[in-house]
Protein backbone atom coordinates (compact mmCIF):
# COMPACT_ATOMS: atom_id res chain seq x y z
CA UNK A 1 0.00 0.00 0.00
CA UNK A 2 1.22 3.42 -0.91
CA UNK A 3 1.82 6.33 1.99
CA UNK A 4 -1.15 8.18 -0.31
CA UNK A 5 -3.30 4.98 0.04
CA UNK A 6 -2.40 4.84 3.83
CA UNK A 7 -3.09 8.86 4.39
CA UNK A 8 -6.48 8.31 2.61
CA UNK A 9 -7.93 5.57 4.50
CA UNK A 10 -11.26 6.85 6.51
CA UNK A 11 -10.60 8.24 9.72
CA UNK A 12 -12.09 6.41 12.63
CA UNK A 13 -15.71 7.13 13.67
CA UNK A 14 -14.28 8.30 16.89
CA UNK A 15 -11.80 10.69 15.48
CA UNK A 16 -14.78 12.69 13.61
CA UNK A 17 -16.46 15.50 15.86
CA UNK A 18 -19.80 16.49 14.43
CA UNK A 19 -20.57 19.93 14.87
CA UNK A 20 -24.59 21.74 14.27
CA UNK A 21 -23.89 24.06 11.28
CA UNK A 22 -28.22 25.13 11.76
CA UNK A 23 -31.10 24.93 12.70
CA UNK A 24 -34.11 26.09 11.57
CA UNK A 25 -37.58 27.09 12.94
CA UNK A 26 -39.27 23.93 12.60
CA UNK A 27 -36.80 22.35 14.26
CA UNK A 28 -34.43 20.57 11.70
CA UNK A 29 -30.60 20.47 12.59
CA UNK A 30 -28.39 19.95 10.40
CA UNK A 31 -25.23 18.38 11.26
CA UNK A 32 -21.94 18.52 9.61
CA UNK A 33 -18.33 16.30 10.60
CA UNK A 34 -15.32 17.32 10.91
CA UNK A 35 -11.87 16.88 11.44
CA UNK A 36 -9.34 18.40 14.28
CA UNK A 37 -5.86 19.25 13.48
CA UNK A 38 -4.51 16.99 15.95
CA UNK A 39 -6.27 13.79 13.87
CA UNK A 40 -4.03 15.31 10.33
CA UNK A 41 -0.67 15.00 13.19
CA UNK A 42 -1.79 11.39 14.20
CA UNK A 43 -2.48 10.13 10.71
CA UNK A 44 0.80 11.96 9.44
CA UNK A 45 3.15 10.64 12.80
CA UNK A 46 1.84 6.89 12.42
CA UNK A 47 2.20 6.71 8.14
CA UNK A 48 5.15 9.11 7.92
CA UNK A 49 7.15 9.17 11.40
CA UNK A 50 9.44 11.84 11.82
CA UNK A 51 9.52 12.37 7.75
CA UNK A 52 6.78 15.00 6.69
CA UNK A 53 7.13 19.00 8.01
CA UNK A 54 4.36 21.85 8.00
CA UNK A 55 5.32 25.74 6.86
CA UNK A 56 2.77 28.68 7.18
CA UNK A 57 2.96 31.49 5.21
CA UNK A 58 1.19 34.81 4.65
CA UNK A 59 0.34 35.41 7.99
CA UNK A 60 -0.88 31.91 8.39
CA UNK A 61 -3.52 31.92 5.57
CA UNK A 62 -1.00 29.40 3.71
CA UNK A 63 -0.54 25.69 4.82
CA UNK A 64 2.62 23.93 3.23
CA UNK A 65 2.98 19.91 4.32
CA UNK A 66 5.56 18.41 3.02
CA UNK A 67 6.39 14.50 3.01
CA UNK A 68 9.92 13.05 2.54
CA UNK A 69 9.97 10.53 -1.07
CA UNK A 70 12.73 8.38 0.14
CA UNK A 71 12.78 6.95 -3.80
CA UNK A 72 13.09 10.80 -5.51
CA UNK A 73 15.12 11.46 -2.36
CA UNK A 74 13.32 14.95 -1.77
CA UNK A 75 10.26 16.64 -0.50
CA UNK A 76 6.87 16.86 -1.65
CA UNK A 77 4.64 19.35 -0.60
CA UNK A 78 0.83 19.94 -1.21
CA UNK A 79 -0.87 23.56 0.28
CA UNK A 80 -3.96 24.96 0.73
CA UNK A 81 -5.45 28.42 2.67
CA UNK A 82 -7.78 28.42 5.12
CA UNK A 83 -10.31 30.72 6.79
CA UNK A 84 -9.95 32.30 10.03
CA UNK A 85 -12.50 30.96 13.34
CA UNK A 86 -14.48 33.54 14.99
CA UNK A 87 -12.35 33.29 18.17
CA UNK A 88 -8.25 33.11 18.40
CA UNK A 89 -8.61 34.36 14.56
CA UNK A 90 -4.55 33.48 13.53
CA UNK A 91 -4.46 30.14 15.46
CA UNK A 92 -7.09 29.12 14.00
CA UNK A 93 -6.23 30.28 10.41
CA UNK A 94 -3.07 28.30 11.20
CA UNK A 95 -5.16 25.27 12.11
CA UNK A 96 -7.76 25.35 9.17
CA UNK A 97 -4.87 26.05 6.59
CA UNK A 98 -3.41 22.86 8.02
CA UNK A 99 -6.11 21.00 8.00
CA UNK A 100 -7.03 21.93 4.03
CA UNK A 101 -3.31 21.58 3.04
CA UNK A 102 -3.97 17.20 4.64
CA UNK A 103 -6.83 17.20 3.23
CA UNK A 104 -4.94 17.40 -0.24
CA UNK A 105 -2.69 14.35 0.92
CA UNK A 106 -6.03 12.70 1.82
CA UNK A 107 -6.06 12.78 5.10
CA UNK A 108 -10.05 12.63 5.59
CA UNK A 109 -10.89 12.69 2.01
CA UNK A 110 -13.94 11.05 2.31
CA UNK A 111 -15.64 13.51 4.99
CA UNK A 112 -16.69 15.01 1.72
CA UNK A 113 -18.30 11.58 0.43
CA UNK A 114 -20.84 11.99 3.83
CA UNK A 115 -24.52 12.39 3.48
CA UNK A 116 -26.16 15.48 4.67
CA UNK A 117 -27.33 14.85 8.31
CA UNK A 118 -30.37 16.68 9.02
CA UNK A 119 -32.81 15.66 12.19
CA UNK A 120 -35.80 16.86 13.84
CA UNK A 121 -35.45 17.74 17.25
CA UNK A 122 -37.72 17.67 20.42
CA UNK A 123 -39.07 20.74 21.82
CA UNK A 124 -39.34 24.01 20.31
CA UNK A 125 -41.73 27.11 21.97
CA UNK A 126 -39.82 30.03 24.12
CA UNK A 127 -38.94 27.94 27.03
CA UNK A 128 -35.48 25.77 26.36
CA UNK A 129 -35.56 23.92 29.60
CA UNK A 130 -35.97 19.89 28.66
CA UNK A 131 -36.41 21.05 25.06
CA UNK A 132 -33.46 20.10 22.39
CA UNK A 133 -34.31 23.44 20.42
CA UNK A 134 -36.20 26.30 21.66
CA UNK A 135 -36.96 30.23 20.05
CA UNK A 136 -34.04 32.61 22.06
CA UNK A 137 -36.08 35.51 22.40
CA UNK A 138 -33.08 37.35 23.11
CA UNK A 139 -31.58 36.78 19.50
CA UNK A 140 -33.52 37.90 16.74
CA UNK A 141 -33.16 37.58 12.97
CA UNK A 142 -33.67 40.73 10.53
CA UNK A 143 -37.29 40.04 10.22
CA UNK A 144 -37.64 41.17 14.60
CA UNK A 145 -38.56 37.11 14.98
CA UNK A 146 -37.02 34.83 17.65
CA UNK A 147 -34.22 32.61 16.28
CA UNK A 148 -34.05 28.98 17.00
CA UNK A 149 -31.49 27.57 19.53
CA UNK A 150 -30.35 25.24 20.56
CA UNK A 151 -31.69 23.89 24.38
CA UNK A 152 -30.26 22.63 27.38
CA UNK A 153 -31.40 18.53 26.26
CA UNK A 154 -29.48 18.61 22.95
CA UNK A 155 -26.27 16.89 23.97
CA UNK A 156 -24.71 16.70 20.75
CA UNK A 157 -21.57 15.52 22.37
CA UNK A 158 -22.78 12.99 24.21
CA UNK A 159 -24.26 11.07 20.80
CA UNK A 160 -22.15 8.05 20.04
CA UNK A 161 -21.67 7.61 15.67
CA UNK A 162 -21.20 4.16 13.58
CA UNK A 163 -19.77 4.15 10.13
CA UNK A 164 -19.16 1.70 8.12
CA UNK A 165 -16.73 2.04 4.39
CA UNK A 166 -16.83 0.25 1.37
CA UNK A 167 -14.18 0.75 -0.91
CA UNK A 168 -12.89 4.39 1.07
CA UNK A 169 -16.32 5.36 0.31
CA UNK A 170 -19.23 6.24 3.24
CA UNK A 171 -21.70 2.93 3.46
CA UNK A 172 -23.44 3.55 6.11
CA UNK A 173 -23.90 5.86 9.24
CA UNK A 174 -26.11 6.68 11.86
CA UNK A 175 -26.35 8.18 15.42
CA UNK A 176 -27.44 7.13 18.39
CA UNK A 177 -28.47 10.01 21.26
CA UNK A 178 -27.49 10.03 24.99
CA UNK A 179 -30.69 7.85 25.87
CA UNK A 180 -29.62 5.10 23.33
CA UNK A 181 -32.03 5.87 21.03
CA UNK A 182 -30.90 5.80 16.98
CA UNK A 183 -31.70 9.30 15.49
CA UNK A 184 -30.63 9.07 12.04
CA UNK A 185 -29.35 6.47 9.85
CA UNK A 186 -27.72 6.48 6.39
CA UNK A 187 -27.55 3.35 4.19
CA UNK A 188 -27.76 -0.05 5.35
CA UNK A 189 -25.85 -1.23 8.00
CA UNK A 190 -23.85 -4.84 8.57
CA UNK A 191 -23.75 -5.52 12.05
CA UNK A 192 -26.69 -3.99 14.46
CA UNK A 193 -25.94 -1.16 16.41
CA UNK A 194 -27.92 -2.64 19.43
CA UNK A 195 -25.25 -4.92 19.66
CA UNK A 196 -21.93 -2.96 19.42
CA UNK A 197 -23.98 -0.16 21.52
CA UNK A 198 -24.34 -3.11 24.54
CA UNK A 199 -20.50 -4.19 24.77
């Protein structure tokens, strides 16, 4: 297997953090993964070792990661820019530049083969206590309406994931909520979650 095979192989389930990009006033989130910088050092330290380097350049918007070709006997290096977070704006241009510049080794490729993950969520109303989504008064959008929240039950982080890959390519995925109970599913899946979820 080539290092570029070995840097594209799908990320563990448990290396993905899923994040709520929305959600909307009926109540739909939708969900997107992604990957943290420290996953691109993991992949790169256990394919690579000590033979690949990172470079940033204008003021961190540039990525450079560069992987030692012990046949050519010389680096290789793939880059990318990246966008800059609300909060800690240059670390974490530094960190999404990174992250785009592995992306072009592979490294999570197929985060961009995943289904869109949209859900409806419990609640809803103006009061967010034991409600998943609620309407925050206290925001508004341009229209002077309440904008939907998220509430004090929607433990996103607390939701365990399954995946399964055929071929480097998404086959199935679903989530499961912190009461066990399977929220969304995607394609069909091999072994039954009930199962792994009771080990």
């Amino acid at each position: 297997m080539s290092i570029i095979e070995k840097l594209s192989e799908p990320l563990d389930i448990k290396d993905i953090d899923f994040r709520v990009q929305s959600i909307n006033k009926g109540g739909y989130v939708t969900i997107l993964p992604y990957k943290d910088a420290r996953v691109d050092i993991n992949r790169l330290n256990s394919v690579c070792g000590i033979g690949w380097s990172r470079s940033h350049s204008r003021d961190n918007k540039n990525c450079t990661v560069s992987l030692w070709d012990a046949d050519s006997k010389q680096w290789v290096s793939r880059e990318d820019t990246g966008t800059e977070s609300n909060t800690e704006q240059q670390k974490g241009l530094a960190s999404d530049s990174f992250k785009r510049a592995c992306f072009n080794w592979g490294i999570g490729i197929e985060l961009y083969d995943y289904p869109i993950i949209e859900l409806k969520l419990n609640g809803g109303g103006n009061n967010q206590k034991g409600c998943e989504w609620y309407l925050n008064e206290n925001k508004k959008d341009r229209y002077g309406n309440a904008s939907p929240a998220a509430g004090y039950n929607f433990k996103l982080k607390e939701w365990k994931w399954y995946a399964e890959f055929e071929g480097g390519k998404i086959s199935f995925l679903a989530c499961q909520d912190n009461s066990k109970k399977t929220r969304w599913s995607f394609g069909k899946r091999k072994v039954e979650i009930k199962k792994e979820a009771e080990k």
